[in-house]
Protein backbone atom coordinates (compact mmCIF):
# COMPACT_ATOMS: atom_id res chain seq x y z
CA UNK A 1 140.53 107.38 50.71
CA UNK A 2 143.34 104.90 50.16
CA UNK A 3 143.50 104.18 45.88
CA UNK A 4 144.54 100.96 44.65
CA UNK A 5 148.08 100.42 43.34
CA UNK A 6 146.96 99.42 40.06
CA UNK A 7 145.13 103.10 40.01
CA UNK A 8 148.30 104.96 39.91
CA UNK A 9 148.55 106.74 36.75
CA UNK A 10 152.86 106.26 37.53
CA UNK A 11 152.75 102.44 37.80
CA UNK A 12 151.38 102.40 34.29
CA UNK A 13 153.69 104.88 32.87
CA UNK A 14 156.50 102.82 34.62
CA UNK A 15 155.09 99.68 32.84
CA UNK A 16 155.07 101.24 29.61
CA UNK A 17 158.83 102.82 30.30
CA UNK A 18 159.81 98.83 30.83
CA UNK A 19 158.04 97.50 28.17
CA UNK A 20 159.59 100.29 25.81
CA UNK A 21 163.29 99.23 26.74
CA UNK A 22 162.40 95.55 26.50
CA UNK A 23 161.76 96.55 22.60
CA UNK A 24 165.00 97.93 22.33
CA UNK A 25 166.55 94.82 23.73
CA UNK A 26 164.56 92.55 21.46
CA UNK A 27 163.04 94.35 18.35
CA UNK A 28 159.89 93.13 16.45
CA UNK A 29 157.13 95.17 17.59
CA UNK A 30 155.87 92.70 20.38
CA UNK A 31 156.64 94.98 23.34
CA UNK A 32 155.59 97.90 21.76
CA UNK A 33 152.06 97.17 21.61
CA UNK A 34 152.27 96.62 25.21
CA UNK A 35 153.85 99.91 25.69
CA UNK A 36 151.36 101.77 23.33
CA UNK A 37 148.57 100.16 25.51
CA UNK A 38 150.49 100.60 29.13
CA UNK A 39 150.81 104.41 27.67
CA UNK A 40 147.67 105.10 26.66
CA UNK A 41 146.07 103.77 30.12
CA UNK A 42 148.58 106.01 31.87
CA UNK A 43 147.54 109.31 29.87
CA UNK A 44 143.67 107.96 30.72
CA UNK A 45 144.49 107.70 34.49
CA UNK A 46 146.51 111.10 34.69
CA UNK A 47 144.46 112.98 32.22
CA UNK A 48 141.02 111.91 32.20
CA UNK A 49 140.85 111.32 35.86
CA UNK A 50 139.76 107.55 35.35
CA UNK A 51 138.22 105.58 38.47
CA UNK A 52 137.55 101.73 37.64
CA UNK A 53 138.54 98.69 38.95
CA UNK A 54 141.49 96.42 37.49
CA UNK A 55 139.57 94.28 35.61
CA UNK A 56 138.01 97.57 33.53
CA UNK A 57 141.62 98.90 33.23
CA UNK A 58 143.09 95.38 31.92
CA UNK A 59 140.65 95.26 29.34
CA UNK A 60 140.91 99.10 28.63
CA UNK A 61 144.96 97.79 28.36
CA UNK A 62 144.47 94.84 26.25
CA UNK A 63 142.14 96.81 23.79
CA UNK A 64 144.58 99.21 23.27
CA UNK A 65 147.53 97.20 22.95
CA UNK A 66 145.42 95.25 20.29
CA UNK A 67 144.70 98.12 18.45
CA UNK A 68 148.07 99.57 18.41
CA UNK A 69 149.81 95.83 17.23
CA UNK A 70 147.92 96.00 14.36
CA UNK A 71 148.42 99.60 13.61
CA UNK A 72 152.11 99.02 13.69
CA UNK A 73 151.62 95.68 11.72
CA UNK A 74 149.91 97.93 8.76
CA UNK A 75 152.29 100.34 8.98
CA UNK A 76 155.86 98.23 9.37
CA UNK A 77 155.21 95.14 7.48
CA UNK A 78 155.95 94.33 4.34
CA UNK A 79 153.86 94.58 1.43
CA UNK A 80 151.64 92.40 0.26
CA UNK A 81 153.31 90.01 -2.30
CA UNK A 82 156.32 91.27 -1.05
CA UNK A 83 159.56 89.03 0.55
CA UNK A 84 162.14 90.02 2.36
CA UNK A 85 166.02 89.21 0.93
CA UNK A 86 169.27 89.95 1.52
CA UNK A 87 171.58 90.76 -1.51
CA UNK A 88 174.97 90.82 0.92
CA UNK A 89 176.03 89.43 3.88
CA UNK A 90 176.47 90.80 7.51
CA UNK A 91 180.24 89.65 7.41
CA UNK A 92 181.45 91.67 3.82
């Protein structure tokens, strides 16, 4: 039995790889959501064994990315009340 592309536990680790450097290159916690989520789906595929179609896995994806954005938000943000300042330049 031929499985789908988007079945390969590697193309989703692979995603989540890219996604993780992309962070690197431009920081904020955008990417890794994505890479959280592409990660977790990964671990599901390899681990678990898990045998559903793309739209079930892009929604498994999105779910998880969700979730871990706004774990990271909670946990990397600033406080509430809170502003962010600078008491010294980058140049001294």
């Amino acid at each position: 039995m031929d499985v789908p592309l988007w079945s390969e536990w590697w193309l989703w680790g692979s995603a989540a790889l890219v996604l993780g450097i992309l962070e690197i290159l431009a920081p904020g916690y955008i990417f890794l959501g994505f890479a959280a989520g592409a990660l977790a789906v990964c671990v599901m595929l390899l681990a678990v064994g898990l045998q559903v179609g793309l739209p079930i896995l892009l929604l498994i994806f999105a779910i998880l990315s969700l979730i871990a954005w706004l774990v990271m938000r909670r946990l990397f943000s600033l406080k509430k009340g809170q502003v962010k300042s600078f008491d010294r330049d980058i140049n001294d």
